[in-house]
Every structure is written in structure tokens, then in C-alpha cells.
C-alpha atoms as a PDB file:
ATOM      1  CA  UNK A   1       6.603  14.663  11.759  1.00  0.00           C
ATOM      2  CA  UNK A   2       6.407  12.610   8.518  1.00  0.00           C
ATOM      3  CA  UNK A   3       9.076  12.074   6.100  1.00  0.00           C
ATOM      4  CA  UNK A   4       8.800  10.069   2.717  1.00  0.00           C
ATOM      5  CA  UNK A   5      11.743   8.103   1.468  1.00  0.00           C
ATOM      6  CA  UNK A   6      12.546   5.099   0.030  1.00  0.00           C
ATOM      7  CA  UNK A   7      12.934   1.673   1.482  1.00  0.00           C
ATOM      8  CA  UNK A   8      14.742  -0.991  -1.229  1.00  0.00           C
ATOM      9  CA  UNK A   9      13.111  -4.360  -0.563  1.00  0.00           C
ATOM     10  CA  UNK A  10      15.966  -7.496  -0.117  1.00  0.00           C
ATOM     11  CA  UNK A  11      14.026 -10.314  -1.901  1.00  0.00           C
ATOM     12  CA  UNK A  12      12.800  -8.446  -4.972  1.00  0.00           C
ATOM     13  CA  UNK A  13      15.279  -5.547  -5.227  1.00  0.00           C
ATOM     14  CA  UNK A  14      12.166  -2.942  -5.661  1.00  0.00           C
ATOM     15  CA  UNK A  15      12.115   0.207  -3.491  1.00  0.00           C
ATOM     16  CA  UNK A  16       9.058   1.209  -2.385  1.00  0.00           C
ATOM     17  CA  UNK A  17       8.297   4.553  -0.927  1.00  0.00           C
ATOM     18  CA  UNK A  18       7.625   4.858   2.860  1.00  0.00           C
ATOM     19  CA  UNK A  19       6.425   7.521   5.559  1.00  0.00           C
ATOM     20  CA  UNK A  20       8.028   7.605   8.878  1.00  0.00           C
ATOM     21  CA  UNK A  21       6.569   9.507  11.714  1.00  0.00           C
ATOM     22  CA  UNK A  22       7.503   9.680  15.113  1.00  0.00           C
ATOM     23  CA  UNK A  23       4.889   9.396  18.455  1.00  0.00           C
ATOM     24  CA  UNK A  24       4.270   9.523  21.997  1.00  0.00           C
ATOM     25  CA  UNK A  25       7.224  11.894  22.379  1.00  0.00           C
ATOM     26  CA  UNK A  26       9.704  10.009  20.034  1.00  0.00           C
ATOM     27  CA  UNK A  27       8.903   6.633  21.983  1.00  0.00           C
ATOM     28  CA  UNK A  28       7.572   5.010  19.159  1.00  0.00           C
ATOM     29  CA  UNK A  29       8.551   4.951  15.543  1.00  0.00           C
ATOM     30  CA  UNK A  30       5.583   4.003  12.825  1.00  0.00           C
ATOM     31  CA  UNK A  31       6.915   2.868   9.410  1.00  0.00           C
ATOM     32  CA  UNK A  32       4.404   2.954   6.362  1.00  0.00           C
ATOM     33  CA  UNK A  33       5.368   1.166   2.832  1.00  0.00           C
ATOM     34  CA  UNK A  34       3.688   1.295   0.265  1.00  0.00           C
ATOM     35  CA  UNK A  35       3.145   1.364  -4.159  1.00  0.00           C
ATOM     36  CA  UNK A  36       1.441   4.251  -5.392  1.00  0.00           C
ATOM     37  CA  UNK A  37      -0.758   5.350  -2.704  1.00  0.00           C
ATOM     38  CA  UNK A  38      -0.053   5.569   0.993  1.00  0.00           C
ATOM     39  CA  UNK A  39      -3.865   3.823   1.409  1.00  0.00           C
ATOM     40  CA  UNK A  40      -2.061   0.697  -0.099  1.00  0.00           C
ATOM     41  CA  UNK A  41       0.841  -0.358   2.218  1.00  0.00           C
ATOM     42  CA  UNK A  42       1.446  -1.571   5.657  1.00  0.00           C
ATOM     43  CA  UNK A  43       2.773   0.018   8.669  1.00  0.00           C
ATOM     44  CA  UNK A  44       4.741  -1.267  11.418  1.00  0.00           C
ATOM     45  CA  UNK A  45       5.467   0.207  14.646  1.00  0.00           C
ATOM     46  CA  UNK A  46       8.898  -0.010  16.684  1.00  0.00           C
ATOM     47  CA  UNK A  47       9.043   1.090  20.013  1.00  0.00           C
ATOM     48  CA  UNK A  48      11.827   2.518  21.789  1.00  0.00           C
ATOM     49  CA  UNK A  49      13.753   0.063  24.703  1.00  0.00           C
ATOM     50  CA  UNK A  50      13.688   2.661  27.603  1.00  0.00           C
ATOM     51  CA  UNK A  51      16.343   0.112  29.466  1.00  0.00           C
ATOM     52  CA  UNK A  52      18.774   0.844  27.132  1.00  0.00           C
ATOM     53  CA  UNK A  53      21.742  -1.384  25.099  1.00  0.00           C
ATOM     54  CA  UNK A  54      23.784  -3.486  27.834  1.00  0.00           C
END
């Protein structure tokens, strides 16, 4: 699944667009910014705490 929104950045006030896409059965969460094209950006990945909140 991939889904393109925007994400505003704090320091600068610009929003740059971003892909989110779900893996490993909605375990972990990947994160892609970037200007322009989708080649030029980062991605981060979060990953789900199976433990749970206390």
C-alpha cells in the first residue's frame, strides 16, 4: 500500500510530499520525504512495539 501526502516540516515551515507504505504484515511502517521526485528524499522506517503501551 502506498499513499502520498504531505508532511509540513517544523524548522522551515515547508511541506514536502511523502509516501507511506506499510510491510511485513503492518509491522513496520516506511516513511519517504521528498522535493520533486521520490528518487530525492529519505526514508525512515518505524517498527511496531509488539509489547504494547504500559
Amino acid at each position: 500500500m502506498a499513499l502520498g501526502v504531505g508532511a509540513p516540516d517544523p524548522d522551515n515551515g515547508r511541506v514536502y510530499k511523502t509516501k507511506l507504505r506499510l510491510d511485513d504484515g503492518g509491522r513496520k511502517l516506511r516513511v519517504r520525504g521528498f522535493i520533486g521526485f521520490s528518487l530525492l528524499g529519505r526514508t525512515q522506517t518505524w517498527v511496531r512495539d509488539e509489547a504494547g503501551a504500559p
